[in-house]
C-alpha atoms as a PDB file:
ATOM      1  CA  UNK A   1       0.000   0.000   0.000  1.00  0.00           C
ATOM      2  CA  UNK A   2       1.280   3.467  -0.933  1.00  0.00           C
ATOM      3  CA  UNK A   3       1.763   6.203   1.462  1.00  0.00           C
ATOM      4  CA  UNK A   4      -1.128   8.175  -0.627  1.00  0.00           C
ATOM      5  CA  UNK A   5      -3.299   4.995  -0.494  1.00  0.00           C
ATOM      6  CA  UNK A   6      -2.952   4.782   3.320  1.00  0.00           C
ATOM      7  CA  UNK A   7      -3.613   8.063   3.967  1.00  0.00           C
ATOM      8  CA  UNK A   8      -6.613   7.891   1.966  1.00  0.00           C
ATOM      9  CA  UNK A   9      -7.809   4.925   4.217  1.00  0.00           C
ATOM     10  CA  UNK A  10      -7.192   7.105   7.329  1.00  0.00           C
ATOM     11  CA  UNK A  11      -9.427   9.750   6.238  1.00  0.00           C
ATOM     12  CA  UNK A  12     -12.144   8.369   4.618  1.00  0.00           C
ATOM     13  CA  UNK A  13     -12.702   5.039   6.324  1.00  0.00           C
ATOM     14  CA  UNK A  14     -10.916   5.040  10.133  1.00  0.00           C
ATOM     15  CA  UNK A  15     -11.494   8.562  11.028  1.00  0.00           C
ATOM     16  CA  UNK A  16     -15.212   7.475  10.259  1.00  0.00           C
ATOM     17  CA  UNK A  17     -15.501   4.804  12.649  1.00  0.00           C
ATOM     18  CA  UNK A  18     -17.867   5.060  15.651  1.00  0.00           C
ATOM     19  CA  UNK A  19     -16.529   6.414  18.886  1.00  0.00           C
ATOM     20  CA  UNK A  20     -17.017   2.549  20.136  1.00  0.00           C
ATOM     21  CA  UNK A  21     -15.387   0.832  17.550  1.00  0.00           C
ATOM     22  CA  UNK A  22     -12.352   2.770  17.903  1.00  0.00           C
ATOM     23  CA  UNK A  23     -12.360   2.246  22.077  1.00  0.00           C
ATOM     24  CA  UNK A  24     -12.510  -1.392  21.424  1.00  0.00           C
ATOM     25  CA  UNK A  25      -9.796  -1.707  18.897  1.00  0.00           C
ATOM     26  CA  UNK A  26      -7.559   0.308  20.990  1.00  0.00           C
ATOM     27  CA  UNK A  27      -8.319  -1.980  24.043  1.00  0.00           C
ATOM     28  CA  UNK A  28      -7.283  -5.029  22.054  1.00  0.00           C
ATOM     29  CA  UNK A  29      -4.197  -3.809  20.764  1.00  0.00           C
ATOM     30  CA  UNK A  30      -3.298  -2.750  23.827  1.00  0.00           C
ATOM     31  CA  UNK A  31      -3.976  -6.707  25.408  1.00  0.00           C
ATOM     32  CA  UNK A  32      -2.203  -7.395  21.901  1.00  0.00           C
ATOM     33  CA  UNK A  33       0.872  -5.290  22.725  1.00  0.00           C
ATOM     34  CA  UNK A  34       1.051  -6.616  26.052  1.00  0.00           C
ATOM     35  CA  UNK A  35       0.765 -10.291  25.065  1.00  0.00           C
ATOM     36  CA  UNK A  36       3.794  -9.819  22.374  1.00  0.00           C
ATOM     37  CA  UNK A  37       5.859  -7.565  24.502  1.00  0.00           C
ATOM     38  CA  UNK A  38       5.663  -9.746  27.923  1.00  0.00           C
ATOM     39  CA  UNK A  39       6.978 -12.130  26.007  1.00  0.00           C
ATOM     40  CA  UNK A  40       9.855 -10.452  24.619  1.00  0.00           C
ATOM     41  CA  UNK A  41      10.314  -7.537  27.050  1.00  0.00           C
ATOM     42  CA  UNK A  42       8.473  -8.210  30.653  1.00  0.00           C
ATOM     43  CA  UNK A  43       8.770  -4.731  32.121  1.00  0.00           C
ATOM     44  CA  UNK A  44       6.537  -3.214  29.168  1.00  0.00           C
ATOM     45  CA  UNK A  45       2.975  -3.058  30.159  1.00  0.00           C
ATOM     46  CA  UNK A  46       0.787  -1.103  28.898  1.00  0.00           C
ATOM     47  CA  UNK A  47       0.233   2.026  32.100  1.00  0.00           C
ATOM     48  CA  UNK A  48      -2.449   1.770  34.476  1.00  0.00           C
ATOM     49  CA  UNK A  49      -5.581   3.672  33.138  1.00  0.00           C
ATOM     50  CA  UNK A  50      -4.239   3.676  29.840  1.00  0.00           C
ATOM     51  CA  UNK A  51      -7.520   1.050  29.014  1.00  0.00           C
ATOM     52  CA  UNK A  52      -9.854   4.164  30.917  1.00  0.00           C
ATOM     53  CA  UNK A  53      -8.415   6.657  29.047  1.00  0.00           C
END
């Protein structure tokens, strides 16, 4: 994907997405993130109320 073609994709399609949809997807890349990292680095977490924010 092109830089022009991503950008695109940003603005017309996430940007767009319902307030909810976006708070879940961050919450499960941020279990994501700490499921990979723990592994690989076990002091990364993600900060507490990060998930609130």
């Amino acid at each position: 994907m092109s830089l022009d073609e991503a950008e695109s994709y940003i603005e017309n399609y996430l940007n767009n997405l319902p307030d909810e949809t976006v708070d879940e997807l961050c919450k499960k890349m941020c279990a994501w993130k700490d499921n990979v990292l723990t592994d690989c680095y076990p002091d990364m977490k993600c900060p507490d109320g990060l998930l609130d924010a």
